[in-house]
N, C-alpha and C. Protein backbone atom coordinates (compact mmCIF):
# COMPACT_ATOMS: atom_id res chain seq x y z
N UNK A 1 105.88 95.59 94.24
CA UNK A 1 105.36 96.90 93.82
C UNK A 1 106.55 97.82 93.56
N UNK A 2 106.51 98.63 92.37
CA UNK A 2 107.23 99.63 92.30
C UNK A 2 106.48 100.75 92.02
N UNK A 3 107.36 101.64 92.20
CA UNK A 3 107.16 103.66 92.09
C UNK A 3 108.48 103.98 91.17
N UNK A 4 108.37 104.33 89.81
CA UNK A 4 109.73 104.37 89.55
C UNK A 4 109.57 106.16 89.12
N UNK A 5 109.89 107.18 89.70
CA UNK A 5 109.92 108.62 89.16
C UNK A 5 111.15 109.07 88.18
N UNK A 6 110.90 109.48 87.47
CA UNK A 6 111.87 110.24 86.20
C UNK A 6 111.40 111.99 85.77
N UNK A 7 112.33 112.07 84.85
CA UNK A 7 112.14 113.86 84.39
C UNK A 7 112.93 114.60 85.08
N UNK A 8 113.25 114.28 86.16
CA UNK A 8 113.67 115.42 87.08
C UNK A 8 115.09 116.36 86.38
N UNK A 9 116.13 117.06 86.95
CA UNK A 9 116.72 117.58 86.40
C UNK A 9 116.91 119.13 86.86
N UNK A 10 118.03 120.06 85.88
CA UNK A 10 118.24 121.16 86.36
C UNK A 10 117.89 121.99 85.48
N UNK A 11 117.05 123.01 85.86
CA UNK A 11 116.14 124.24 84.98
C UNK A 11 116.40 125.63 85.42
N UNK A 12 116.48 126.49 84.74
CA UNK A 12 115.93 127.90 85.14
C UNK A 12 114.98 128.46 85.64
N UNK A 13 114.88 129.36 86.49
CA UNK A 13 113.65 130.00 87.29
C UNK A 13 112.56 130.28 85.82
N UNK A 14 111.27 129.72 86.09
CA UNK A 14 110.36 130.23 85.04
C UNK A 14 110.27 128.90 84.13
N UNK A 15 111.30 128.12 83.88
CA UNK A 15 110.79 126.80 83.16
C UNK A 15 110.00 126.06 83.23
N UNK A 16 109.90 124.93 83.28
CA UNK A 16 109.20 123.73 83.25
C UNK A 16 109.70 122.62 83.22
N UNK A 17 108.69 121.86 83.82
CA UNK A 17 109.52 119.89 84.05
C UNK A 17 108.21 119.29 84.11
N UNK A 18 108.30 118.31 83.52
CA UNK A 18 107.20 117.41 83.67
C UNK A 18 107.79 115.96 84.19
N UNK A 19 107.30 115.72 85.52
CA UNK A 19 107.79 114.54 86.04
C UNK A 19 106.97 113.21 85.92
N UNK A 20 106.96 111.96 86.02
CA UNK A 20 106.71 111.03 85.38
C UNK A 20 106.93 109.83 86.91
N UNK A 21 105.98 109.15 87.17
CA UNK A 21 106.16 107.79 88.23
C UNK A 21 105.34 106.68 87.55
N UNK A 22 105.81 105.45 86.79
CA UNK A 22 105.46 104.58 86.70
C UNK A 22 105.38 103.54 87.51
N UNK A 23 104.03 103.28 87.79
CA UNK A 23 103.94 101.95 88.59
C UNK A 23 103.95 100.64 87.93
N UNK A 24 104.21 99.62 89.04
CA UNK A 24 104.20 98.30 88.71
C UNK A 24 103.57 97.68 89.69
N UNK A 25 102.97 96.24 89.38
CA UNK A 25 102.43 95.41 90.65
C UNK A 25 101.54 95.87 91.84
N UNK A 26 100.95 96.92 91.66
CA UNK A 26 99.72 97.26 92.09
C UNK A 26 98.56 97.66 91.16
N UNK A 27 97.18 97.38 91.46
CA UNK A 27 96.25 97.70 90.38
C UNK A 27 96.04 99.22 90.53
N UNK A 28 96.47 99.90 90.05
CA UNK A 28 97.16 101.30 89.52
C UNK A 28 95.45 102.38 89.74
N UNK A 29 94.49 101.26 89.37
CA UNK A 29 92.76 102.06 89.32
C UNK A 29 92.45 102.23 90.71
N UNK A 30 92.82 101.81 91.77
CA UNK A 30 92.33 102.02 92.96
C UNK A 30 93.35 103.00 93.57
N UNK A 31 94.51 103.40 93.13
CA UNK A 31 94.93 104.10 94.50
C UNK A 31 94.89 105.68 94.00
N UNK A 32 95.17 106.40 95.06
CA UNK A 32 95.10 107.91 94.91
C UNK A 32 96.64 107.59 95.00
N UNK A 33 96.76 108.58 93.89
CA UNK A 33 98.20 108.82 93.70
C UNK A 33 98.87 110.39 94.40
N UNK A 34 99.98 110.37 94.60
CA UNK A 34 100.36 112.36 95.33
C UNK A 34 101.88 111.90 95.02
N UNK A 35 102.44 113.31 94.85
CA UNK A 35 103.49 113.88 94.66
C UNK A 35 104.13 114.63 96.36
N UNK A 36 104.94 114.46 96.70
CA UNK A 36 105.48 115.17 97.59
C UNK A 36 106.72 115.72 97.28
N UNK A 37 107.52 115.97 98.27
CA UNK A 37 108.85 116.78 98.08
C UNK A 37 109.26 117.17 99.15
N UNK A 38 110.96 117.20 99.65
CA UNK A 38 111.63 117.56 100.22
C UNK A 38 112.96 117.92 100.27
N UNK A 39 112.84 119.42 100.64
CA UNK A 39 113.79 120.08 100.20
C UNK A 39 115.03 120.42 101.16
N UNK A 40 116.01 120.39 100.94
CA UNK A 40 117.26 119.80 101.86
C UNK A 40 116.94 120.51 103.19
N UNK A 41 117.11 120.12 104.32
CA UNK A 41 116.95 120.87 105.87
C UNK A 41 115.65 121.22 105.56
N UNK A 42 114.34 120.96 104.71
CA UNK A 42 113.02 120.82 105.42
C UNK A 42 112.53 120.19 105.81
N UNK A 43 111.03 120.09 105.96
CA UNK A 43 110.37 119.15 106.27
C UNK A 43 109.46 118.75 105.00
N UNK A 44 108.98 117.37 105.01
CA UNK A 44 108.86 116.62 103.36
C UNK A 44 107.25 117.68 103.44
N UNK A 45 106.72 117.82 101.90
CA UNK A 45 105.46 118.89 101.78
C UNK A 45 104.53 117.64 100.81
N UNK A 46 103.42 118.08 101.14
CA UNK A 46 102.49 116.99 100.13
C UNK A 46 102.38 118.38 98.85
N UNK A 47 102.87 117.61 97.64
CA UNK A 47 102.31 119.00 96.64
C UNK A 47 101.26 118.81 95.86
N UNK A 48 100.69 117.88 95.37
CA UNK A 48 99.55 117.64 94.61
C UNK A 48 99.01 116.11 94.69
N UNK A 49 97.95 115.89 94.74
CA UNK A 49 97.28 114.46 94.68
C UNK A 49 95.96 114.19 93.93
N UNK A 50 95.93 113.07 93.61
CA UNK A 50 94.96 112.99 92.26
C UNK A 50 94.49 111.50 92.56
N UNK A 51 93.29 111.45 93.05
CA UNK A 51 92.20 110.21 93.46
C UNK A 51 92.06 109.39 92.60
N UNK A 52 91.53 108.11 92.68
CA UNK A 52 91.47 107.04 91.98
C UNK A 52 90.31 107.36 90.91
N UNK A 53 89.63 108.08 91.23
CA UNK A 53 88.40 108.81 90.38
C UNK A 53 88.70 110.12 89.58
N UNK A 54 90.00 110.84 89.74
CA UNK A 54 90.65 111.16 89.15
C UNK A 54 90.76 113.45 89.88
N UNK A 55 90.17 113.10 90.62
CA UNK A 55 89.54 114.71 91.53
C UNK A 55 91.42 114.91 92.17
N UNK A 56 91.42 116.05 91.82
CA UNK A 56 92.89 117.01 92.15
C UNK A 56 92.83 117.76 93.47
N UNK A 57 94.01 117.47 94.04
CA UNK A 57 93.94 118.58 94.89
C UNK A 57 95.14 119.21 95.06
N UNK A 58 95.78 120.71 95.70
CA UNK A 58 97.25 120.73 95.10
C UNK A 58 97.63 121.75 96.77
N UNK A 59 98.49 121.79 97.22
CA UNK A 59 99.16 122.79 98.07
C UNK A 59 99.07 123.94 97.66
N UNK A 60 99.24 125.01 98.35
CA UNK A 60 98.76 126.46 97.84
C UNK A 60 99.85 127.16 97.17
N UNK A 61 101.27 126.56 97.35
CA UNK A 61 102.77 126.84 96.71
C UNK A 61 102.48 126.39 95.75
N UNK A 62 101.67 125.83 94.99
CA UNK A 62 101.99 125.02 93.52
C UNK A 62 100.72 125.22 93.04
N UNK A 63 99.29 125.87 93.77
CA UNK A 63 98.55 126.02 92.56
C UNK A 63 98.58 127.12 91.79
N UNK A 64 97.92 126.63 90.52
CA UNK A 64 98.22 127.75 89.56
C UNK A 64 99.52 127.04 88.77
N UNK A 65 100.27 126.82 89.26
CA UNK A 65 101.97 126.20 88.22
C UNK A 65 101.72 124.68 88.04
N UNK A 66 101.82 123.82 88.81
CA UNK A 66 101.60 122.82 88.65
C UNK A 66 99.89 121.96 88.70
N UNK A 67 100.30 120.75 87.75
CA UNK A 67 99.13 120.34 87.36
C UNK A 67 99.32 118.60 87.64
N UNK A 68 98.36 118.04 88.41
CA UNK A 68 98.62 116.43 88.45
C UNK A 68 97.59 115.99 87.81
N UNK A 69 98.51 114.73 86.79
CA UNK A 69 97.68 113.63 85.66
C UNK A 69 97.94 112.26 85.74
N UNK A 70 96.73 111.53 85.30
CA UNK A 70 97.08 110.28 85.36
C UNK A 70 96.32 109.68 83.98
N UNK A 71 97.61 108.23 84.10
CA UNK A 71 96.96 107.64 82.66
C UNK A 71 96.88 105.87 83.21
N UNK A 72 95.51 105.84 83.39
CA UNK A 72 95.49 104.40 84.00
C UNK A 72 95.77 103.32 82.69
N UNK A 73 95.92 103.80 81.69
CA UNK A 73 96.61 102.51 80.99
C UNK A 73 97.82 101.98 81.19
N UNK A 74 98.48 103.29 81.45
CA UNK A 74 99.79 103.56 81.41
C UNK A 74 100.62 103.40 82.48
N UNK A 75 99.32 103.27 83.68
CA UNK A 75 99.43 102.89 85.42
C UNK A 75 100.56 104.09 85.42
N UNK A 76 100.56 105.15 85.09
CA UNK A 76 101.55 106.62 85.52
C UNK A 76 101.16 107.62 85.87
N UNK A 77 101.68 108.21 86.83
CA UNK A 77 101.19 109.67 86.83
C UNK A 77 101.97 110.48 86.91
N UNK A 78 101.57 111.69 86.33
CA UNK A 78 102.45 113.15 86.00
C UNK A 78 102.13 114.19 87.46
N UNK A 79 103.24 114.75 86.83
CA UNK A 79 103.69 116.13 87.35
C UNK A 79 103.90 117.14 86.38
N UNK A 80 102.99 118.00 85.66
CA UNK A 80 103.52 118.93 85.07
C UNK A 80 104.00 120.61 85.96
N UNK A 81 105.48 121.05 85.86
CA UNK A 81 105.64 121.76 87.00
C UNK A 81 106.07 123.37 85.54
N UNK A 82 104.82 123.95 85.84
CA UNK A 82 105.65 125.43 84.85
C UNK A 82 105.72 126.00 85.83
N UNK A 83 106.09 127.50 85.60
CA UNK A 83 106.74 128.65 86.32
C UNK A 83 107.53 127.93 87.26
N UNK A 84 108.54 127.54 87.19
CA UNK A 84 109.25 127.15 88.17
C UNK A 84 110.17 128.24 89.11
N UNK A 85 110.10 128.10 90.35
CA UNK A 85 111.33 129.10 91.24
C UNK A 85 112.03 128.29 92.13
N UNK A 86 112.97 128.81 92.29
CA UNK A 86 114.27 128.31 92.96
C UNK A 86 113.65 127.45 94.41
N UNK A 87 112.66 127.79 94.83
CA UNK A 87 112.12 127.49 96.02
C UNK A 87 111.50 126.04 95.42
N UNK A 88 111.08 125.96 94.28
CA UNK A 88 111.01 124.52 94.06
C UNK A 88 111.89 123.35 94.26
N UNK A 89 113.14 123.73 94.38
CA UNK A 89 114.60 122.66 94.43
C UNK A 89 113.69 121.76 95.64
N UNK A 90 114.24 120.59 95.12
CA UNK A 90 113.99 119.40 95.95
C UNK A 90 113.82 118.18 95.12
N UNK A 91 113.87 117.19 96.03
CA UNK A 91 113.49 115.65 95.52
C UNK A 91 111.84 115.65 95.93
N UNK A 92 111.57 114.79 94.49
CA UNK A 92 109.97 114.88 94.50
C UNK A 92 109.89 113.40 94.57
N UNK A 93 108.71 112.85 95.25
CA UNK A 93 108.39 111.88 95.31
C UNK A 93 107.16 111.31 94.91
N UNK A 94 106.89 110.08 94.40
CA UNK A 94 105.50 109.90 94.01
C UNK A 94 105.48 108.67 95.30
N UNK A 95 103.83 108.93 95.17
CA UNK A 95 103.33 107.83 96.34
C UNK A 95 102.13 107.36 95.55
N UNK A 96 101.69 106.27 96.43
CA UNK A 96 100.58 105.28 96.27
C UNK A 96 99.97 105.25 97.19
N UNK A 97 98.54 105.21 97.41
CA UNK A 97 98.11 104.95 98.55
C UNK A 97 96.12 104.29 98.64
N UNK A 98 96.38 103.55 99.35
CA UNK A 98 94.80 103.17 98.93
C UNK A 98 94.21 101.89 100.42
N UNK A 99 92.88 101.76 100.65
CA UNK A 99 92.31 101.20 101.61
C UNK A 99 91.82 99.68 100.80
N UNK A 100 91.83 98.72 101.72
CA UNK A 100 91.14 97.64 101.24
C UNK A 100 90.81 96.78 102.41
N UNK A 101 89.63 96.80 102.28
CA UNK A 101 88.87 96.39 103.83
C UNK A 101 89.29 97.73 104.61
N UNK A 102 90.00 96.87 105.90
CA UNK A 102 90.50 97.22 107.11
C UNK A 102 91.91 97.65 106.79
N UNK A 103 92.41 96.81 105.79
CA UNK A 103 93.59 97.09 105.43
C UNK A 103 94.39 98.44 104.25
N UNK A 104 95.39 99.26 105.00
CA UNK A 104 95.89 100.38 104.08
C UNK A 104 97.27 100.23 103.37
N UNK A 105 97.06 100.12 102.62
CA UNK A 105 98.75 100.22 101.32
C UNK A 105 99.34 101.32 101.06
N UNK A 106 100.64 101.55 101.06
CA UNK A 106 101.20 103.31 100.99
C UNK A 106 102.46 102.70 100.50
N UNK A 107 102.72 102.93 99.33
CA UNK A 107 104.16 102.90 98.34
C UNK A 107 104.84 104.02 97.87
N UNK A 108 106.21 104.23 98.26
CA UNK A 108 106.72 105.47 97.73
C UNK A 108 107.52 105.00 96.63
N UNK A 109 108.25 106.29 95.82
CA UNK A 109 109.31 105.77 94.83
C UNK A 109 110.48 105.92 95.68
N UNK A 110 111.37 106.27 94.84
CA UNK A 110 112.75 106.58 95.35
C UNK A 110 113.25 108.52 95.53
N UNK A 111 112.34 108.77 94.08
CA UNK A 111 112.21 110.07 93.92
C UNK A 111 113.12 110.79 93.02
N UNK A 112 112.92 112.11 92.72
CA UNK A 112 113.76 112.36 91.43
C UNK A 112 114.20 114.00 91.61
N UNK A 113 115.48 114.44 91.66
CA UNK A 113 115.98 115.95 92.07
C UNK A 113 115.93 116.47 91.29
N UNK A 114 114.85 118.16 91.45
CA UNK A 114 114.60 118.84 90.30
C UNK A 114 115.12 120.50 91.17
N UNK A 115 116.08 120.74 90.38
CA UNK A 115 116.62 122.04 90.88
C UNK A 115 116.63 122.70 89.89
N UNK A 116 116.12 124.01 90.33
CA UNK A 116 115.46 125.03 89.88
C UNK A 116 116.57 126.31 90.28
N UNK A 117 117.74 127.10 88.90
CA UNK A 117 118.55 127.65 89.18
C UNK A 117 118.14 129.41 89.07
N UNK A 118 118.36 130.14 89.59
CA UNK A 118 117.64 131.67 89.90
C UNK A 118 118.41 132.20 88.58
């Protein structure tokens, strides 16, 4: 299984990034996918997640700016991040996660640093 995240990068306060996690080797239709992040000397934050049925849910720092998508052909899911602020800096991570039976699966990527300059 892979998580591979891209887009990331360095922006101005108020821009935009649209981040990108392609999966591999998992069937991509069953899991709820989420975005997290952690930002240097914090603690990691869940920022948006998006169900196998496709229902959103987002942290209260990111709603309104950011938006989570998925393209099950494409087994990917987005991060579109506008209004960006400096308080966004961090490595974002995409995850996988899903039940079968008794049994639970949870795949991260590696993650991708998006700093956000004032």
């Amino acid at each position: 299984v892979q998580l591979v995240e891209s887009g990331g990068g360095l922006v101005q306060a108020g821009g935009s990034l649209r981040l990108s996690c392609v999966t591999s080797g998992m069937d991509f239709s069953i899991f709820h996918m989420s975005w997290y992040r952690r930002a240097p000397g914090k603690q990691r934050d869940l920022v948006a997640t998006i169900t196998y049925d496709g229902a959103t849910n987002y942290a209260d720092f990111v709603t309104g700016r950011f938006t989570v998508s998925k393209d099950n052909v494409r087994n990917t899911v987005y991060l579109q991040m506008n209004s960006l602020k400096p308080e966004d800096t961090a490595v974002y991570y995409c995850t996988g996660r899903t039940e079968v039976a008794v049994e639970s699966y949870v795949y991260w990527g590696q993650g991708t640093q998006v700093t956000v300059s004032s």
